[in-house]
PDB file of N, CA and C in Angstrom:
ATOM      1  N   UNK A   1     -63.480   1.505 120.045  1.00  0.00           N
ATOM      2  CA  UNK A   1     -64.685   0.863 120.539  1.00  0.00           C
ATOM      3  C   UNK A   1     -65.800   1.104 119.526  1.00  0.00           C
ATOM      4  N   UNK A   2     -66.257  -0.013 119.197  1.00  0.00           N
ATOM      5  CA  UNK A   2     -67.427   0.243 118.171  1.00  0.00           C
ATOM      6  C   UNK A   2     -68.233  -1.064 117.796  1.00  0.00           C
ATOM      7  N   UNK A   3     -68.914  -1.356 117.021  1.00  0.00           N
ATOM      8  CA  UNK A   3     -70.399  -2.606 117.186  1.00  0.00           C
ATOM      9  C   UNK A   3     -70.049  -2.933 116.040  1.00  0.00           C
ATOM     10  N   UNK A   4     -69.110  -4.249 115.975  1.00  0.00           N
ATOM     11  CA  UNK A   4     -68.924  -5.062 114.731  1.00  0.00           C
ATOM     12  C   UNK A   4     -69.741  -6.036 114.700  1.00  0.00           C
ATOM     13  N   UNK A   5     -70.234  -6.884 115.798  1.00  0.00           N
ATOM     14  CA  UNK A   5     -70.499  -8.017 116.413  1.00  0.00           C
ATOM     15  C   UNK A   5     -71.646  -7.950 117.623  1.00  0.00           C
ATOM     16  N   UNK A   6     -72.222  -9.253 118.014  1.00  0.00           N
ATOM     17  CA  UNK A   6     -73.253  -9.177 119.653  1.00  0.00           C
ATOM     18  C   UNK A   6     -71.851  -8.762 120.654  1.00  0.00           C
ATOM     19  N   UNK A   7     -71.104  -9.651 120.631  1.00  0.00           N
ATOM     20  CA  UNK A   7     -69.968  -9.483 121.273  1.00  0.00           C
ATOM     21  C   UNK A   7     -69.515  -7.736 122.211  1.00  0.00           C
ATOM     22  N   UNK A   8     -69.604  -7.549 120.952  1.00  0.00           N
ATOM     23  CA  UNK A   8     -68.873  -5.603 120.841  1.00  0.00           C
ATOM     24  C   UNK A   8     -69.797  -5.343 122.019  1.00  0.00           C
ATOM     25  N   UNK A   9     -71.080  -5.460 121.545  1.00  0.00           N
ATOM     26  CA  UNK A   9     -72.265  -4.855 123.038  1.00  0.00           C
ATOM     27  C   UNK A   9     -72.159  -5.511 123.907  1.00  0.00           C
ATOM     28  N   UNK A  10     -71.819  -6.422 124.075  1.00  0.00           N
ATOM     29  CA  UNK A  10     -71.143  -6.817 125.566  1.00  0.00           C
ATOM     30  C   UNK A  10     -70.726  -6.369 126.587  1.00  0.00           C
ATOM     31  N   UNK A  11     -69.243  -6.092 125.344  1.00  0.00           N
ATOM     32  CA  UNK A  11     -68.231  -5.452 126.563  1.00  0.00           C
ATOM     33  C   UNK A  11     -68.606  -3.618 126.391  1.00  0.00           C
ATOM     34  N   UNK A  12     -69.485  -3.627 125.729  1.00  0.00           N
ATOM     35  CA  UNK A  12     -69.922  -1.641 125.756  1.00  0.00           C
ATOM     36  C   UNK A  12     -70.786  -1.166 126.748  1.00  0.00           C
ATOM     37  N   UNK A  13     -71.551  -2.457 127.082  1.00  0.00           N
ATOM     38  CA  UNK A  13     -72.503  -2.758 128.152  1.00  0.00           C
ATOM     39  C   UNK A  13     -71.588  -2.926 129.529  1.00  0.00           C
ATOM     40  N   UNK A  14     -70.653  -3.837 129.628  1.00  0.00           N
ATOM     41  CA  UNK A  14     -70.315  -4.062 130.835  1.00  0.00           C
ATOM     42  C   UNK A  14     -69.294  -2.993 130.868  1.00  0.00           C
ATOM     43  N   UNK A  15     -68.663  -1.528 130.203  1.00  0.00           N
ATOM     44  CA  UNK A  15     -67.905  -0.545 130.149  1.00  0.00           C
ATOM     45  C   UNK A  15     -69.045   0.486 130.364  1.00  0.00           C
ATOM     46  N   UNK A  16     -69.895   0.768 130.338  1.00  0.00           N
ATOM     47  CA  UNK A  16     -70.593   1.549 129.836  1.00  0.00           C
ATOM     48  C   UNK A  16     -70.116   2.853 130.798  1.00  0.00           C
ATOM     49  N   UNK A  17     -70.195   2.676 132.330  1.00  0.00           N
ATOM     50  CA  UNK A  17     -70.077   3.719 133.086  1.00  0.00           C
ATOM     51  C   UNK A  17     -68.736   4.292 133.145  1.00  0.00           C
ATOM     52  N   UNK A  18     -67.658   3.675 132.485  1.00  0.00           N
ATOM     53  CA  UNK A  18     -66.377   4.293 132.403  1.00  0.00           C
ATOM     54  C   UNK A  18     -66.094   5.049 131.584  1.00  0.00           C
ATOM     55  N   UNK A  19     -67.326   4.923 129.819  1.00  0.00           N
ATOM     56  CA  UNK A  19     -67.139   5.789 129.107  1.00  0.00           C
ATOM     57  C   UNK A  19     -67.889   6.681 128.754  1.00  0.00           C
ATOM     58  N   UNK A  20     -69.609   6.993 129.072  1.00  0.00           N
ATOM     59  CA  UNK A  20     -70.570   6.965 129.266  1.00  0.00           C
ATOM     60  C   UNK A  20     -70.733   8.579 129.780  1.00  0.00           C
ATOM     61  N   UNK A  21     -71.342   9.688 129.445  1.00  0.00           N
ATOM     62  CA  UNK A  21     -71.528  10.949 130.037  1.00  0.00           C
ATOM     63  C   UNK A  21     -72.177  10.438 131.547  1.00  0.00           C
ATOM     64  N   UNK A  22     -71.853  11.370 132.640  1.00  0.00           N
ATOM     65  CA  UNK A  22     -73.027  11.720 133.916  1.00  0.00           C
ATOM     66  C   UNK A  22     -73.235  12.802 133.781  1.00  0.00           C
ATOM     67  N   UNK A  23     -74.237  12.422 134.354  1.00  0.00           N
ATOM     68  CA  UNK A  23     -75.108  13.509 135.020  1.00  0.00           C
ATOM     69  C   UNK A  23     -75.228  13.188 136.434  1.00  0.00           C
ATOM     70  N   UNK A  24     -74.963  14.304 137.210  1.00  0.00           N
ATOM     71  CA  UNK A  24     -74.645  14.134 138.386  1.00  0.00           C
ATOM     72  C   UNK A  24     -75.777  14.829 139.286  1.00  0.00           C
ATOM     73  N   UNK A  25     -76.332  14.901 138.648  1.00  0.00           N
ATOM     74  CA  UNK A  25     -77.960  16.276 139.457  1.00  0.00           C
ATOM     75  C   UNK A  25     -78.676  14.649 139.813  1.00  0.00           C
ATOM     76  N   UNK A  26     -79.116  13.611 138.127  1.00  0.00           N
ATOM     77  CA  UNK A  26     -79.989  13.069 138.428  1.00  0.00           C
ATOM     78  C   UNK A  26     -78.933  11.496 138.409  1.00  0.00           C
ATOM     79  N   UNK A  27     -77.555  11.516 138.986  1.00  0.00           N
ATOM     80  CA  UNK A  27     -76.924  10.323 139.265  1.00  0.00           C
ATOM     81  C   UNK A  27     -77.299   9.259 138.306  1.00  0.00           C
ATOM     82  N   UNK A  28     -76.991   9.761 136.967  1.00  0.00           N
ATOM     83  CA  UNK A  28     -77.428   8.401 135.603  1.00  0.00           C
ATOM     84  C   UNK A  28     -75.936   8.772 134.458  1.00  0.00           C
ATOM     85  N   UNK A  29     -75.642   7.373 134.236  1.00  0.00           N
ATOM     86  CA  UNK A  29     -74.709   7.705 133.091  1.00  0.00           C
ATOM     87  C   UNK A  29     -76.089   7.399 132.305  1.00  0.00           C
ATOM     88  N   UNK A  30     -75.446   8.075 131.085  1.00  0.00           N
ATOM     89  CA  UNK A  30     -76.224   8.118 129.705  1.00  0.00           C
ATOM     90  C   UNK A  30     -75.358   8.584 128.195  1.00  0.00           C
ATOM     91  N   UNK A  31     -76.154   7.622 126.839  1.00  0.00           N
ATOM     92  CA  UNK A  31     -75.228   7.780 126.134  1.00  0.00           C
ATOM     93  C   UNK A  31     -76.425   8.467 125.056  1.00  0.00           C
ATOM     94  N   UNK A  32     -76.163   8.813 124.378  1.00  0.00           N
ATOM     95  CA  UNK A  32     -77.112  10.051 122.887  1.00  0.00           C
ATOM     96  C   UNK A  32     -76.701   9.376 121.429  1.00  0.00           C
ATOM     97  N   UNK A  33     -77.518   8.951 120.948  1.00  0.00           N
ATOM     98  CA  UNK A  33     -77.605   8.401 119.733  1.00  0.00           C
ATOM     99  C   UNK A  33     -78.603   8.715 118.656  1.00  0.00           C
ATOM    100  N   UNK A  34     -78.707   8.988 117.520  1.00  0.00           N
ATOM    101  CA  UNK A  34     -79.644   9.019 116.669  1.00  0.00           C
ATOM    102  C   UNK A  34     -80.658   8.136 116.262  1.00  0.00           C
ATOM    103  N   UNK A  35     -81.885   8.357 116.629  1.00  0.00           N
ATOM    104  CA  UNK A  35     -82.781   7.154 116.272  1.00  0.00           C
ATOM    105  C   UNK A  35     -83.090   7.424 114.766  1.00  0.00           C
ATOM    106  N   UNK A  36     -83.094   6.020 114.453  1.00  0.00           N
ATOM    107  CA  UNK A  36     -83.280   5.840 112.756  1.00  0.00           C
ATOM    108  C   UNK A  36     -84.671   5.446 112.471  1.00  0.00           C
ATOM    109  N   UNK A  37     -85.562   5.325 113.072  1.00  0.00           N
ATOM    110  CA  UNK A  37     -86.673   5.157 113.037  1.00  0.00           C
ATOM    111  C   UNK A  37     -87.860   6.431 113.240  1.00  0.00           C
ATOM    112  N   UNK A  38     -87.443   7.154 114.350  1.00  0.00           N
ATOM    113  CA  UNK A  38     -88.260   8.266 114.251  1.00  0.00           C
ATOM    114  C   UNK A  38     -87.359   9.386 113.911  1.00  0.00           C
ATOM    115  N   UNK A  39     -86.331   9.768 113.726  1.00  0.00           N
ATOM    116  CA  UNK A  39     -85.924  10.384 112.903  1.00  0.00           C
ATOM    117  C   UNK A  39     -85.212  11.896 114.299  1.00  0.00           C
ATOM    118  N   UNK A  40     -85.376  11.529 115.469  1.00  0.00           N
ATOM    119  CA  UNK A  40     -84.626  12.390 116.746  1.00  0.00           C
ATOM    120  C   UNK A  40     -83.426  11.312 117.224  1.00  0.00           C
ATOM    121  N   UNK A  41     -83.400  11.601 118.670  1.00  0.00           N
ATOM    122  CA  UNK A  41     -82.621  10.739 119.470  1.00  0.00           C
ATOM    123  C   UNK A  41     -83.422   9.948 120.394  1.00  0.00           C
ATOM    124  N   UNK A  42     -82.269   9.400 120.506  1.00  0.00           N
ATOM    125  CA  UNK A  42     -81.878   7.949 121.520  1.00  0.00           C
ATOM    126  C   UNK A  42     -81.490   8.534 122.968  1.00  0.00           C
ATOM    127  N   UNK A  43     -81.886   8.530 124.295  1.00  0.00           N
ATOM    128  CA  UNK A  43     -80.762   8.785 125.740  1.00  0.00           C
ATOM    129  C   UNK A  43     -80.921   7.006 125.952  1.00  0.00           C
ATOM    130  N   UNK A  44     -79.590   6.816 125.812  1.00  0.00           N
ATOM    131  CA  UNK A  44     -79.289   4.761 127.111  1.00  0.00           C
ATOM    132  C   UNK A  44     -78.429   5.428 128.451  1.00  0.00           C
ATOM    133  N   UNK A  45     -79.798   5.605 129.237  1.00  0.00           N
ATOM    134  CA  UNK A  45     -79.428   5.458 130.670  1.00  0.00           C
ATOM    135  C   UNK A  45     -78.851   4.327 131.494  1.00  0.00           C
ATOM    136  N   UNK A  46     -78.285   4.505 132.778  1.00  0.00           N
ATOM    137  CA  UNK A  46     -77.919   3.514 133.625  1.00  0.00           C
ATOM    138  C   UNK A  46     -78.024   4.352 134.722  1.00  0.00           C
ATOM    139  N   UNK A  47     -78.675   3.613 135.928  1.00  0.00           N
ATOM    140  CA  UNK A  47     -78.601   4.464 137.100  1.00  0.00           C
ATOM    141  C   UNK A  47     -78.958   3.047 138.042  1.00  0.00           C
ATOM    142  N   UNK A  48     -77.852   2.687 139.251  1.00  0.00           N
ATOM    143  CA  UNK A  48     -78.321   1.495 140.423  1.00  0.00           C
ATOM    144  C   UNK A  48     -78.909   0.529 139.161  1.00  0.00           C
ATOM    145  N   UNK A  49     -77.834   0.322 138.581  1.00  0.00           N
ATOM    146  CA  UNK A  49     -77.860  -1.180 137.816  1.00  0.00           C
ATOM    147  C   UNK A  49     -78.928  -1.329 136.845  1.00  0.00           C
ATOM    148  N   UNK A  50     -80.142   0.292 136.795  1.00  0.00           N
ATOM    149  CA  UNK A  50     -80.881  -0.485 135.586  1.00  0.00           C
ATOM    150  C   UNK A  50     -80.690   0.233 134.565  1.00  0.00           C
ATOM    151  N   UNK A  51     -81.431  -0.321 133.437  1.00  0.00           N
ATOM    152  CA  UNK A  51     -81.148   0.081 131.878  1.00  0.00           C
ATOM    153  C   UNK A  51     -82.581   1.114 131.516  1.00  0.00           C
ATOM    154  N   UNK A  52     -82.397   2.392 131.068  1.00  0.00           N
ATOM    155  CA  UNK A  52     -83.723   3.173 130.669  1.00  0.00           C
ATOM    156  C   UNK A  52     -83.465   4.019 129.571  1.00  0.00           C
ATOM    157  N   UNK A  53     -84.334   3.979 128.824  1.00  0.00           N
ATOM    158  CA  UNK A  53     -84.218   4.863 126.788  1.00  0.00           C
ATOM    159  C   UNK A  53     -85.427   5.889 127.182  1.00  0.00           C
ATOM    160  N   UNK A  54     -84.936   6.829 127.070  1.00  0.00           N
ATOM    161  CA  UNK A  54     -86.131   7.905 126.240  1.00  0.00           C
ATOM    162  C   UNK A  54     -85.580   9.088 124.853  1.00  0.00           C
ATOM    163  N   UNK A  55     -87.082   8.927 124.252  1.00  0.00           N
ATOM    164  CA  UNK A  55     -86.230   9.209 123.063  1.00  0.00           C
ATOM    165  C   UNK A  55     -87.224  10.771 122.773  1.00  0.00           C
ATOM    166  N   UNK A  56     -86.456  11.681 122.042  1.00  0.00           N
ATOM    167  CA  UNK A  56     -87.015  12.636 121.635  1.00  0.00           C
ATOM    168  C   UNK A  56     -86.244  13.340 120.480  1.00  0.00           C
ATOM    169  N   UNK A  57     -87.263  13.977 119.091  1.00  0.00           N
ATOM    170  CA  UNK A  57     -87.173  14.948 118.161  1.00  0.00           C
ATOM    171  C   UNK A  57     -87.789  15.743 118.028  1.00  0.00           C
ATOM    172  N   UNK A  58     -87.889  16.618 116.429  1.00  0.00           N
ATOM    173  CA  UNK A  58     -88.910  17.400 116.675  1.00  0.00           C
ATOM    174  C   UNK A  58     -89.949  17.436 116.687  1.00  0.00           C
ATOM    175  N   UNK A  59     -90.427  16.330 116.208  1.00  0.00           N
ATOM    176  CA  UNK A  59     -92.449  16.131 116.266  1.00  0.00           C
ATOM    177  C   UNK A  59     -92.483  15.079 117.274  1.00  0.00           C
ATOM    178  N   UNK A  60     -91.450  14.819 118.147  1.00  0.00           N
ATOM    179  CA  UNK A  60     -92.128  13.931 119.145  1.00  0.00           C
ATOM    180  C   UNK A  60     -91.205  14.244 120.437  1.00  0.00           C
ATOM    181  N   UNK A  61     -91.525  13.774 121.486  1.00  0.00           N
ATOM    182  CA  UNK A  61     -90.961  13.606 122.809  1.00  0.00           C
ATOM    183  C   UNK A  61     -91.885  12.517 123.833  1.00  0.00           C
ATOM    184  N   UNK A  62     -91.180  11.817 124.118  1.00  0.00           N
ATOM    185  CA  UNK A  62     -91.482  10.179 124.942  1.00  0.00           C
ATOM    186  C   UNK A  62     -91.847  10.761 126.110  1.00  0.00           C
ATOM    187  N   UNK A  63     -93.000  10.480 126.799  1.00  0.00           N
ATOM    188  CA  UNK A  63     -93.719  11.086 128.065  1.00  0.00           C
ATOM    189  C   UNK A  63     -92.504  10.927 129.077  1.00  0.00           C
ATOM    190  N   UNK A  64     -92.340   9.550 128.918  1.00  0.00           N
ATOM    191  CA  UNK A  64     -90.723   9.328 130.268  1.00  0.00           C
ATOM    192  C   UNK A  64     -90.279   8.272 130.038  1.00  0.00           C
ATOM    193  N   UNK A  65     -89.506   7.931 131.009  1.00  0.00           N
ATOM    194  CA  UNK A  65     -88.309   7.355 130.525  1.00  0.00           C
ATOM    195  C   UNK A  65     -88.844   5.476 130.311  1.00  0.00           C
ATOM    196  N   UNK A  66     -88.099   4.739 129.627  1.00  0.00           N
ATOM    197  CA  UNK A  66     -88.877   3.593 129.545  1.00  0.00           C
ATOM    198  C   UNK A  66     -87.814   2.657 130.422  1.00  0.00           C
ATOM    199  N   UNK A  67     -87.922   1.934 130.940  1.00  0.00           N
ATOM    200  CA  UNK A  67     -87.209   0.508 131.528  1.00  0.00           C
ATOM    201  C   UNK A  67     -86.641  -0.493 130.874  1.00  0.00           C
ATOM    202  N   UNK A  68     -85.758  -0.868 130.586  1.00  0.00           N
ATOM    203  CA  UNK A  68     -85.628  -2.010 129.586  1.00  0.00           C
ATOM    204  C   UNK A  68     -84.611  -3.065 130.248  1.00  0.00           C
ATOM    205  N   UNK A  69     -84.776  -4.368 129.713  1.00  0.00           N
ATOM    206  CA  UNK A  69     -83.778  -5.852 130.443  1.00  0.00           C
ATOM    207  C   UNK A  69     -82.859  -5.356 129.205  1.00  0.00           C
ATOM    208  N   UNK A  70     -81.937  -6.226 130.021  1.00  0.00           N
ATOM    209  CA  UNK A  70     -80.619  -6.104 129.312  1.00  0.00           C
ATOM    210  C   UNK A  70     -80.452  -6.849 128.140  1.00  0.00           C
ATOM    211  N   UNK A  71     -81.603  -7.417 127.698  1.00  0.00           N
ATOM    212  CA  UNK A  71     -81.725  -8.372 126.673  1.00  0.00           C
ATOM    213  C   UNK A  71     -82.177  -7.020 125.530  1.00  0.00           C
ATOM    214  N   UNK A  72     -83.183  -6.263 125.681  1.00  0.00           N
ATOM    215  CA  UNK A  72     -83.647  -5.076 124.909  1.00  0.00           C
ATOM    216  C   UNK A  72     -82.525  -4.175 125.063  1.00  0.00           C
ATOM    217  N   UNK A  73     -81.969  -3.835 125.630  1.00  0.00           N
ATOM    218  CA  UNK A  73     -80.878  -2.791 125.332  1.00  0.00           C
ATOM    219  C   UNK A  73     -79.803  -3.342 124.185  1.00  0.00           C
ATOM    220  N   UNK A  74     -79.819  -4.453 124.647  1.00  0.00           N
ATOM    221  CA  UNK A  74     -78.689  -5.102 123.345  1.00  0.00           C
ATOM    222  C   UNK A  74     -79.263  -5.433 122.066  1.00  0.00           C
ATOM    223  N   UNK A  75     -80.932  -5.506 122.049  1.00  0.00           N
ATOM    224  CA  UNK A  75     -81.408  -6.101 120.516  1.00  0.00           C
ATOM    225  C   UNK A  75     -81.430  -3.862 119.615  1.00  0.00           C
ATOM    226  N   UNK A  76     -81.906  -3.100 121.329  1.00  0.00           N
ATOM    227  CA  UNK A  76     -82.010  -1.735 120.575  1.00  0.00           C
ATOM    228  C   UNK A  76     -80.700  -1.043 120.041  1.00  0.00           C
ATOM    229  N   UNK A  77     -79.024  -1.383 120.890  1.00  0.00           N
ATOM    230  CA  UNK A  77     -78.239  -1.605 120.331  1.00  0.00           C
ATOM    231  C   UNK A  77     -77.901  -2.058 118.731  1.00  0.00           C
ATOM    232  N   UNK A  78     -77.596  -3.058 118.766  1.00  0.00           N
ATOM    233  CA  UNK A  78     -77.315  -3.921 117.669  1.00  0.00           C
ATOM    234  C   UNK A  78     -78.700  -3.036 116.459  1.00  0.00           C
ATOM    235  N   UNK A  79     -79.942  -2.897 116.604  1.00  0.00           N
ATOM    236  CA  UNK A  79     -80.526  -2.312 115.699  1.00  0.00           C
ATOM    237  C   UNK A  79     -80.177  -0.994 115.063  1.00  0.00           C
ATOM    238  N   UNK A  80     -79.444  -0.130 116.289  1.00  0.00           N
ATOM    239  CA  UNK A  80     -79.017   1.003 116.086  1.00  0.00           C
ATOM    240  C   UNK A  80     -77.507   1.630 115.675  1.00  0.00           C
ATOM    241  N   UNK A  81     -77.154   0.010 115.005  1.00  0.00           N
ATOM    242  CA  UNK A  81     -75.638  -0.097 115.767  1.00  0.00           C
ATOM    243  C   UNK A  81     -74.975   1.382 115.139  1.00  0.00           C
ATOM    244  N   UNK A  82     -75.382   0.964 113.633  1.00  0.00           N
ATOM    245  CA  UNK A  82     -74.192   2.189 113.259  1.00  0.00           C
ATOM    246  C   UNK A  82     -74.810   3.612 113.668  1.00  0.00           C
ATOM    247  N   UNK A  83     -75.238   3.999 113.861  1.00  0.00           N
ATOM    248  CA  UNK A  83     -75.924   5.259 114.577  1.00  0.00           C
ATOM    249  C   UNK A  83     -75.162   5.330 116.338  1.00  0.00           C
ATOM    250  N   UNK A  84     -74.878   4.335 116.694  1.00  0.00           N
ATOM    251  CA  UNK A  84     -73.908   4.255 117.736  1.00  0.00           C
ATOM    252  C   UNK A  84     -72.952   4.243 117.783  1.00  0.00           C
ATOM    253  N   UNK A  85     -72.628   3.650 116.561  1.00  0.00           N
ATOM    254  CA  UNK A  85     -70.940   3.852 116.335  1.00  0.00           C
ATOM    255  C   UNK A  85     -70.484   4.882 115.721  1.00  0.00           C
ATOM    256  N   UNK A  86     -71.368   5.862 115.189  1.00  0.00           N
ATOM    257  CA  UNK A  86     -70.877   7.269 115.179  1.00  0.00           C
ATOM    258  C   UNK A  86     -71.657   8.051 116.085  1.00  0.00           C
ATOM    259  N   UNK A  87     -71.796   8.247 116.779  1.00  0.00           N
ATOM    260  CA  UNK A  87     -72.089   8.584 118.167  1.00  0.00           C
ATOM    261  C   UNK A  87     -70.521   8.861 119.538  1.00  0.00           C
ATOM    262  N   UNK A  88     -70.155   6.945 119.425  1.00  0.00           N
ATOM    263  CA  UNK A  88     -68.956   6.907 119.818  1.00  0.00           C
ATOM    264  C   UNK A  88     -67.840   7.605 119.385  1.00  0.00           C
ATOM    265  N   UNK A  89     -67.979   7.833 118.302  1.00  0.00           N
ATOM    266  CA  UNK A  89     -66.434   7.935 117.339  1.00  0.00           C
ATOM    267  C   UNK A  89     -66.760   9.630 117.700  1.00  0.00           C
ATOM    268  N   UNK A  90     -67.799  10.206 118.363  1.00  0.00           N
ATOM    269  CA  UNK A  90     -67.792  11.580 118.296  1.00  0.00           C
ATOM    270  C   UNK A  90     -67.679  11.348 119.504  1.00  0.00           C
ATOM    271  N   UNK A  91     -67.742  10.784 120.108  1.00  0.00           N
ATOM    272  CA  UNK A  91     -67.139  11.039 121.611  1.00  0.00           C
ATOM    273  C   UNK A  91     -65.994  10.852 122.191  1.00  0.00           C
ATOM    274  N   UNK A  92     -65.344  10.137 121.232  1.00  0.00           N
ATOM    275  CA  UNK A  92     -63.676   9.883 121.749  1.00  0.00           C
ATOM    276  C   UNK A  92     -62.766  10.883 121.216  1.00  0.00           C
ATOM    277  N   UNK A  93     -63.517  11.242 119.545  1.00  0.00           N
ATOM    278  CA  UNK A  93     -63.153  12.662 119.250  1.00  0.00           C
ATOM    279  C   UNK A  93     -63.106  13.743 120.273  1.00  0.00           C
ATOM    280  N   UNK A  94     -64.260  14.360 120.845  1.00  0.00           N
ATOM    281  CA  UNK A  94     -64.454  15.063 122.056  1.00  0.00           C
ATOM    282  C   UNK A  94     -63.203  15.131 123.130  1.00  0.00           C
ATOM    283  N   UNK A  95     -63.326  13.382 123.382  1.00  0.00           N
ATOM    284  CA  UNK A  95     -62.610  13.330 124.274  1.00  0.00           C
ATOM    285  C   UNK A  95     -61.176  13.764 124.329  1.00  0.00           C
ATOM    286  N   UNK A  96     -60.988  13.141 122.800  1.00  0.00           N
ATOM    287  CA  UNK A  96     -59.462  13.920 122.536  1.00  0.00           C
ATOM    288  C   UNK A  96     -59.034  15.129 122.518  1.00  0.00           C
ATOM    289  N   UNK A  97     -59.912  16.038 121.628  1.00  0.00           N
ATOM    290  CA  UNK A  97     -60.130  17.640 121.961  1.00  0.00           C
ATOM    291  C   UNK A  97     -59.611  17.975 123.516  1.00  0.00           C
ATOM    292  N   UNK A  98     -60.324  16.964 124.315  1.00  0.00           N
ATOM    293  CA  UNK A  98     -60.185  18.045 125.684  1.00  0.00           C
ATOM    294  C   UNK A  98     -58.719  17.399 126.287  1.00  0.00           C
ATOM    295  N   UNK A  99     -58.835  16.345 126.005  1.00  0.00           N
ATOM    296  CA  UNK A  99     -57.335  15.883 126.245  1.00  0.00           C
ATOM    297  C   UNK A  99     -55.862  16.497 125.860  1.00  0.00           C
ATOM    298  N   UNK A 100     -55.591  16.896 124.774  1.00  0.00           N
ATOM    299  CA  UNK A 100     -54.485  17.738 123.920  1.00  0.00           C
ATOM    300  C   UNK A 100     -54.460  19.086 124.385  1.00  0.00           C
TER     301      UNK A 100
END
C-alpha cells in the first residue's frame, strides 16, 4: 500500500480504519506522518466519519485539532505523499515484527 496515484488515496481513505492505529481512550483511528513543511508531524484522524490533522514539532504545536472535507485530506495527502509512504512502509514493517 502506498501513493503512486489520486487513485492510491482513495482506496487508503476508504481502508483507513482497517489499517490505521486506535486509540481507544479518545475512540479515533489516526495515522503519523512527517510534515515537510514545518519540519514535525502530521496526526490524520478519523473518528464518526470525520477527517481531523493536528500537527506538532519542536518549535511548534497546533492549539487543536483542525477539521478537514475529504477533498483536503486527499490534496494534504497527495502533498505529503512520500512522507506517507514511508510512514506506511514503517508500519507494515511493525506490523510484521509483531506478527513473526
Amino acid at each position: 500500500m502506498s501513493i503512486r496515484n489520486k487513485m492510491h488515496i482513495e482506496r487508503l481513505l476508504e481502508s483507513f480504519c482497517d489499517w490505521a492505529e486506535y486509540d481507544s481512550i479518545q475512540f479515533k483511528n489516526y495515522f503519523v506522518f512527517a510534515d515537510k513543511e514545518r519540519g514535525g508531524m502530521i496526526t490524520l484522524m478519523k473518528a464518526e466519519g470525520r477527517w481531523s490533522i493536528h500537527g506538532k514539532g519542536d518549535k511548534y504545536c497546533d492549539l487543536a485539532e483542525t477539521i478537514l472535507e475529504d477533498d483536503d485530506v486527499k490534496k494534504l495527502l497527495w502533498k505529503h505523499r512520500a512522507a506517507v509512504n514511508r510512514a506506511i512502509k514503517e508500519l507494515q514493517e511493525n506490523k510484521q515484527l509483531i506478527l513473526n
